[in-house]
Protein backbone atom coordinates (compact mmCIF):
# COMPACT_ATOMS: atom_id res chain seq x y z
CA UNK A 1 33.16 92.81 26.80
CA UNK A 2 36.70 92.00 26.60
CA UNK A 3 38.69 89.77 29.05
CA UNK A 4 40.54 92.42 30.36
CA UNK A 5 37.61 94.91 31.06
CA UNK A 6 35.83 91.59 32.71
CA UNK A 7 39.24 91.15 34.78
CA UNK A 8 38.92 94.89 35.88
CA UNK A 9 35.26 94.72 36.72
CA UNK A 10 35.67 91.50 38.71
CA UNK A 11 38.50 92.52 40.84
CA UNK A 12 36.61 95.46 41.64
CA UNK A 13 33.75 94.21 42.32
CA UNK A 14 36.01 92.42 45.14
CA UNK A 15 37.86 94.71 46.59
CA UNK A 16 35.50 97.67 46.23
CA UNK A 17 38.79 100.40 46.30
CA UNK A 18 39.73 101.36 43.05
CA UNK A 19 43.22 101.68 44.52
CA UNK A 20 44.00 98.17 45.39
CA UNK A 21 42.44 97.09 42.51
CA UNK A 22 44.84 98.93 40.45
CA UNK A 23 47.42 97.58 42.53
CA UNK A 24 46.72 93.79 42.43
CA UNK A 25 46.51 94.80 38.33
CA UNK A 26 49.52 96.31 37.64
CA UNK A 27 47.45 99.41 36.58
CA UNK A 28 47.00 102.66 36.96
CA UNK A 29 44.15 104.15 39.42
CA UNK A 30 42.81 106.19 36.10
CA UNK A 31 43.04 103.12 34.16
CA UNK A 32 40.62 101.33 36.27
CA UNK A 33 38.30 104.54 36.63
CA UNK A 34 38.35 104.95 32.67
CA UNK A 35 37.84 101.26 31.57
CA UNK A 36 35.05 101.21 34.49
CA UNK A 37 33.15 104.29 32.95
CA UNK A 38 33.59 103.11 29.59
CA UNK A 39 31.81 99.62 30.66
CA UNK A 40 29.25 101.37 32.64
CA UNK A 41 28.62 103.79 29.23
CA UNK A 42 28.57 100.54 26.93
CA UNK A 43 25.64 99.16 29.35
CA UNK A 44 23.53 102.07 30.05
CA UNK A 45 23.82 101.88 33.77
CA UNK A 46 25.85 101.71 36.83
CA UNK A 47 27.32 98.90 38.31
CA UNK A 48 29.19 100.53 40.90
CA UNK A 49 27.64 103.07 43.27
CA UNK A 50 30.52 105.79 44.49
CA UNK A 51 31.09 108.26 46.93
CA UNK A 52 34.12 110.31 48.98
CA UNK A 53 34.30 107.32 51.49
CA UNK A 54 33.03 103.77 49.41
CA UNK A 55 32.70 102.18 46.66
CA UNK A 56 29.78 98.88 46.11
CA UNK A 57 28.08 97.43 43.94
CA UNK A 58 24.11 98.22 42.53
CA UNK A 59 22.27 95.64 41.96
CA UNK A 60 22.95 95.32 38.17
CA UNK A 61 26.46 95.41 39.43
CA UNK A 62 26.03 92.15 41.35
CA UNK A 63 24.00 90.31 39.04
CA UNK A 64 26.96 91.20 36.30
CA UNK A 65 29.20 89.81 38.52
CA UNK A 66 27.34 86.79 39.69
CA UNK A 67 27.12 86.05 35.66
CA UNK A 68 30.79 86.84 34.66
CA UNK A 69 32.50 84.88 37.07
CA UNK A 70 31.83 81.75 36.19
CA UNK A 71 32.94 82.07 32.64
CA UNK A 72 36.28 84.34 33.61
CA UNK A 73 37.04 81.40 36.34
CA UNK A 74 36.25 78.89 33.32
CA UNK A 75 38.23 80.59 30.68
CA UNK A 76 41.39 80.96 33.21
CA UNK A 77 41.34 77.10 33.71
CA UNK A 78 41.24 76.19 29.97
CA UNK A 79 44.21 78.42 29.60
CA UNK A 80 46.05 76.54 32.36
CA UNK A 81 44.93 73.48 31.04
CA UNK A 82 46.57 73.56 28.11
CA UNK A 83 49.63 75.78 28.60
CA UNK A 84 50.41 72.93 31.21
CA UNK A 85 50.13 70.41 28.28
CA UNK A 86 52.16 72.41 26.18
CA UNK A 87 54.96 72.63 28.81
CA UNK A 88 54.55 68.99 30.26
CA UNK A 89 54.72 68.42 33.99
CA UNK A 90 57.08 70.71 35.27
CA UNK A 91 57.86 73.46 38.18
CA UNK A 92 57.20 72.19 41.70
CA UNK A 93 54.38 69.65 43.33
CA UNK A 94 54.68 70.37 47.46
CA UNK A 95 53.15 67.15 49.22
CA UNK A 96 51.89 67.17 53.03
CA UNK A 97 51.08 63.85 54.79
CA UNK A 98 49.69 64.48 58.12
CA UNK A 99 51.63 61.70 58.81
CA UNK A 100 53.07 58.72 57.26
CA UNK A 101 50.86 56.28 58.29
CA UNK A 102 47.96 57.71 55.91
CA UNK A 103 50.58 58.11 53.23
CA UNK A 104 50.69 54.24 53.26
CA UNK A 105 53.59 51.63 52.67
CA UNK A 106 53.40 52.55 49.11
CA UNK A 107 53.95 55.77 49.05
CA UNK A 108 57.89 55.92 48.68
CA UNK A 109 57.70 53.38 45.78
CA UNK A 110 55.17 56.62 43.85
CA UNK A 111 57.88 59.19 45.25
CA UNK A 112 60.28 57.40 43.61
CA UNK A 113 58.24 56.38 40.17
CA UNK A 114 57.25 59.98 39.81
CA UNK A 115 61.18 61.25 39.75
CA UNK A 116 61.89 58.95 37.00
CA UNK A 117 59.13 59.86 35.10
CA UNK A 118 59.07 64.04 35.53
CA UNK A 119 62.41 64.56 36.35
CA UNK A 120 61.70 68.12 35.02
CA UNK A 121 58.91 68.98 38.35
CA UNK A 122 60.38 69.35 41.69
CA UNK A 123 58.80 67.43 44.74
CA UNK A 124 58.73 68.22 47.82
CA UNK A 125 57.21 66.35 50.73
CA UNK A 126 56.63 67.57 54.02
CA UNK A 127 55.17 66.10 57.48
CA UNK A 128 52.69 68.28 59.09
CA UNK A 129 49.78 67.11 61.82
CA UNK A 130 47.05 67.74 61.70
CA UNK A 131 45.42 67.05 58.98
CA UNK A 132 42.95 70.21 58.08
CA UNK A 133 42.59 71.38 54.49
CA UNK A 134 43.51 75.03 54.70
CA UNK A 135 47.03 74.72 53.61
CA UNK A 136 45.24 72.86 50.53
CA UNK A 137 43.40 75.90 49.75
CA UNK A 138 45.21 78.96 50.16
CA UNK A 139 48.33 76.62 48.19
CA UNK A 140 50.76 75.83 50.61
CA UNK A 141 50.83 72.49 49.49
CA UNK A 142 49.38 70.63 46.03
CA UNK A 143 48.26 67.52 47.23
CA UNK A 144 47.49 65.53 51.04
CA UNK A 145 47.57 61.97 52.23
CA UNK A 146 45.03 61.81 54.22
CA UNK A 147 42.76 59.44 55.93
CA UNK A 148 39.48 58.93 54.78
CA UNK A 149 36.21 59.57 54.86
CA UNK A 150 36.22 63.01 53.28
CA UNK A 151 33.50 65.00 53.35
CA UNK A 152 33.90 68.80 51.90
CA UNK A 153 32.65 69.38 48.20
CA UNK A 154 35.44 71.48 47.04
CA UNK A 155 38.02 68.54 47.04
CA UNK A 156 38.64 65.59 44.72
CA UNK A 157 39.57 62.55 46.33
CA UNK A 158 42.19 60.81 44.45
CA UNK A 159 43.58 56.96 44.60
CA UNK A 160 43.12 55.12 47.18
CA UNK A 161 46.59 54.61 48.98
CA UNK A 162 46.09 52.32 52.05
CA UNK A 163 43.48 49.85 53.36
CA UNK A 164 44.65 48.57 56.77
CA UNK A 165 43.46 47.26 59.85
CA UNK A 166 42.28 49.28 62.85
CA UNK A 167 45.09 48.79 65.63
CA UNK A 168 45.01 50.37 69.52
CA UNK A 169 47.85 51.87 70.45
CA UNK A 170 48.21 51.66 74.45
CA UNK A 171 50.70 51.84 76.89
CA UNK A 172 53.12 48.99 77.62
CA UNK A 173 51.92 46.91 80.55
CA UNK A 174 48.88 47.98 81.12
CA UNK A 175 45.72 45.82 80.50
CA UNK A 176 44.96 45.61 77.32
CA UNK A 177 47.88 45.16 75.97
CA UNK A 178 48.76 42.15 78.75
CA UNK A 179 44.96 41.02 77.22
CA UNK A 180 46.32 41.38 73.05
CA UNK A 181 43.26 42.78 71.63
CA UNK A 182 40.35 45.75 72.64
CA UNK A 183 37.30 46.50 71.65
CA UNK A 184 35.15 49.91 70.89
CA UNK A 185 33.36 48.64 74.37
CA UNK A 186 37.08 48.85 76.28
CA UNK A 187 37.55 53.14 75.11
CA UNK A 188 34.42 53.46 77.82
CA UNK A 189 37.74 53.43 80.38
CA UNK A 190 40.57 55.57 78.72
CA UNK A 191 40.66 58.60 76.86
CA UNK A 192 41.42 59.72 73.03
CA UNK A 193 43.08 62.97 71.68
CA UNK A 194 40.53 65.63 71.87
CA UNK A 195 39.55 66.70 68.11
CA UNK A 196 41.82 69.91 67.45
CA UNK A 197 41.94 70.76 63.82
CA UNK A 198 41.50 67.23 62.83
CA UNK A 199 38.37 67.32 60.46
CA UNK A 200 35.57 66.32 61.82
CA UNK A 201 33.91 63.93 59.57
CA UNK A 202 37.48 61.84 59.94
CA UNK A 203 37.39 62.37 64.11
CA UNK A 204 34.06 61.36 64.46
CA UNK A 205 34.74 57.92 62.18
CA UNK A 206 37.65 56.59 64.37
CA UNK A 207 36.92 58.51 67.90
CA UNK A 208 33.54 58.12 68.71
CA UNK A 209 32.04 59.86 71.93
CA UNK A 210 30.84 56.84 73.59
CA UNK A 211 30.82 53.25 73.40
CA UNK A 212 28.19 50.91 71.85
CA UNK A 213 26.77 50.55 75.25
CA UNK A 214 26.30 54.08 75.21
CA UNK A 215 29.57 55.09 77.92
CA UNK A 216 31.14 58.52 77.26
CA UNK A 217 34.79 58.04 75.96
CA UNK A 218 36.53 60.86 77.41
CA UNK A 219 38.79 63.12 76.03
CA UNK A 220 42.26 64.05 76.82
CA UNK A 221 44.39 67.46 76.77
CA UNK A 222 45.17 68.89 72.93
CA UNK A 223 48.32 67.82 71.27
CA UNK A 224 50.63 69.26 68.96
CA UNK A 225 52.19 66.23 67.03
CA UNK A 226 52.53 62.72 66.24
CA UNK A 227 55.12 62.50 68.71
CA UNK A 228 53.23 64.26 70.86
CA UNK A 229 50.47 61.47 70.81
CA UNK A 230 52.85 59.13 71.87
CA UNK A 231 54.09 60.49 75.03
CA UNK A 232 50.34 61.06 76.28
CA UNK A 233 50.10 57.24 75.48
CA UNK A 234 53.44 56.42 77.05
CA UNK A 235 52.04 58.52 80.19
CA UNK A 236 49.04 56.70 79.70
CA UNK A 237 46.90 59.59 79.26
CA UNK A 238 45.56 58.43 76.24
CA UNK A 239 44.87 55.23 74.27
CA UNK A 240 44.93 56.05 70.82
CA UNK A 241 42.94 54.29 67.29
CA UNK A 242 44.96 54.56 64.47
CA UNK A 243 46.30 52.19 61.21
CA UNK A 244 48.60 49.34 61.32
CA UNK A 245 51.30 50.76 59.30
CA UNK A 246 51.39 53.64 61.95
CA UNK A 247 54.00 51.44 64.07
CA UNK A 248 56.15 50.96 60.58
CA UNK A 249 57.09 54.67 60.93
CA UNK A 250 56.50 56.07 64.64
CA UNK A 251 58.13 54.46 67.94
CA UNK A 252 58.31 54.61 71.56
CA UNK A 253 59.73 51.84 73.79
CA UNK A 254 56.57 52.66 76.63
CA UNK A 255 54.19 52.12 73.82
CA UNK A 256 52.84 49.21 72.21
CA UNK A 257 49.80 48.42 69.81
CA UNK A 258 46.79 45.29 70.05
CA UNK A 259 43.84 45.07 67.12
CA UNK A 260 40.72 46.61 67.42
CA UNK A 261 37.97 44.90 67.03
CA UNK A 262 35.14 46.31 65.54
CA UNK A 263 36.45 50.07 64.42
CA UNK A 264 36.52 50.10 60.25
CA UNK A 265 39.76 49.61 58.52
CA UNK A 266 41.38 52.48 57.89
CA UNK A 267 41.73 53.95 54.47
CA UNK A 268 44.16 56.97 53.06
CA UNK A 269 43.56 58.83 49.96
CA UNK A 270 45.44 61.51 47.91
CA UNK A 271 43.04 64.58 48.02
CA UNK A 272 43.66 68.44 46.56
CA UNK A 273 41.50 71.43 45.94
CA UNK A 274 39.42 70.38 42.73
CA UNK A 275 39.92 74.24 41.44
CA UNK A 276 43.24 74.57 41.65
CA UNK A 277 44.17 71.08 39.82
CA UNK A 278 46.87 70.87 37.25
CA UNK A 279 49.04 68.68 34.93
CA UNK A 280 51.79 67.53 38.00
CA UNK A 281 48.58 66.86 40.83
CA UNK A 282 46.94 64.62 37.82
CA UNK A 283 50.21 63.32 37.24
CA UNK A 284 50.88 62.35 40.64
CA UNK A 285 47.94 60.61 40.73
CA UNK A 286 47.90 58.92 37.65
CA UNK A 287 51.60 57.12 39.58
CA UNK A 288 49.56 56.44 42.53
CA UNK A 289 47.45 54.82 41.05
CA UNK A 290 49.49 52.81 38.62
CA UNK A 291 51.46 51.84 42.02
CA UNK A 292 49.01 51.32 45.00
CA UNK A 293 47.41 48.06 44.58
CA UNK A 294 45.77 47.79 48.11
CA UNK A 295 44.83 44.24 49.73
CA UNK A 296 41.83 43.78 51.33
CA UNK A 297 41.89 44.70 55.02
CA UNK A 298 39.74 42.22 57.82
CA UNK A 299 38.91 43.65 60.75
């Protein structure tokens, strides 16, 4: 079989329409008919079944596919693989960081070490909460800073970028913060930001449901963005766990911060879609790591 009947045969196994199949292909609708017929002739036996109103696959059809794609998907990546060595790191590498706190206190020092060495691949980085994975996978963005832990099997984790110290950020005046410090026992009498899109291995890490002693820690209305958080805590809605560094980048004059004892430090990684790495994501990496030299973290 040749790579572009296998192309053919595994977009249509996809779509099942011969016309959109042409379509994504740049082909003609006889073209696809044709090259189909000629593969089905070469075999012996259908693969697709047809009639006036579908089109789907037999079952030789679907174990074909199920053994083709694999290789196709592996072929495509060695290709990419090393036209992206031929052509050095180059093009564009879009960044998201839920927010600058997981991106850690390094991360301008790798922004600024990856310019001078790949002055020839255009960064972009761009704030966006929360912190879900789908613009990872449909390629809105290249690469995340994101908190850890990290649970889903399709992504790498990268470098580690920040190890820091849980902190409780509260509103000014009230009693903890008049007290300096607060404990997983002390969320038994406020509330957190309700989950949202935030993934839930991460949520259920730094906003557990109740408190050792087993009382529910409620949760508040939804919320939109960073800043967002900090007006519910302002308002004292909420109180809210989070890393130290988050104070180096966000601000409100009704909110301050006290440690909190016995949550885990907090860690952020560099994370992208393991599929769809390429020369500028490992080379990205490769500066965050050369950079990021984290110091242990007490609680």
């Amino acid at each position: 079989m040749e790579l572009r009947e296998a192309e053919i045969f595994l977009v249509l196994a996809e779509e099942l329409h011969f016309g959109r199949t042409a379509q994504r292909l740049f082909l003609t609708q006889p073209r696809v008919s044709q090259t189909i017929r000629a593969l089905e002739d070469r075999i012996g036996a259908k693969l697709f079944d047809r009639s006036s109103r579908s089109v789907r696959l037999t079952a030789l059809g679907e174990r074909l596919r199920d053994e083709l794609r694999p290789a196709h998907d592996q072929f495509r990546r060695a290709i990419a693989t090393v036209t992206e060595l031929a052509r050095g790191v180059s093009g564009e590498l879009r960044v998201c960081v839920a927010s600058y706190a997981m991106a850690g206190r390094s991360f301008t020092a790798i922004v600024r070490e990856f310019h001078t060495r790949y002055p020839d691949c255009r960064l972009t980085v761009t704030e966006e909460f929360p912190g879900e994975f789908t613009r990872l996978r449909t390629g809105t963005y290249h690469l995340m800073c994101h908190r850890l832990p990290i649970t889903d099997p399709d992504l790498t984790i990268g470098p580690i970028l920040s190890r820091e110290p849980s902190i409780l950020l509260v509103q000014a005046g009230q009693t903890l913060a008049q007290r300096g410090y607060a404990t997983l026992e002390d969320l038994g009498d406020y509330a957190v930001i309700p989950r949202g899109d935030i993934p839930k291995a991460l949520y259920d890490t730094y906003f557990p449901t109740a408190t050792p002693a087993g009382r529910p820690i409620r949760r508040g209305s939804p919320i939109a963005t960073t800043t967002d958080i900090l007006h519910r805590i302002a308002s004292g809605e909420v109180v809210h766990p989070t890393s130290a560094s988050f104070i180096d980048y966000y601000h409100h004059p009704d909110v301050t911060h006290v440690p909190l004892q016995g949550n885990p430090p907090v860690e952020g990684a560099l994370v992208w879609v393991t599929a769809m790495e390429n020369a500028a994501i490992r080379a990205f990496a490769e500066v965050a790591g050369e950079v990021v030299e984290p110091a242990p973290a007490s609680e």
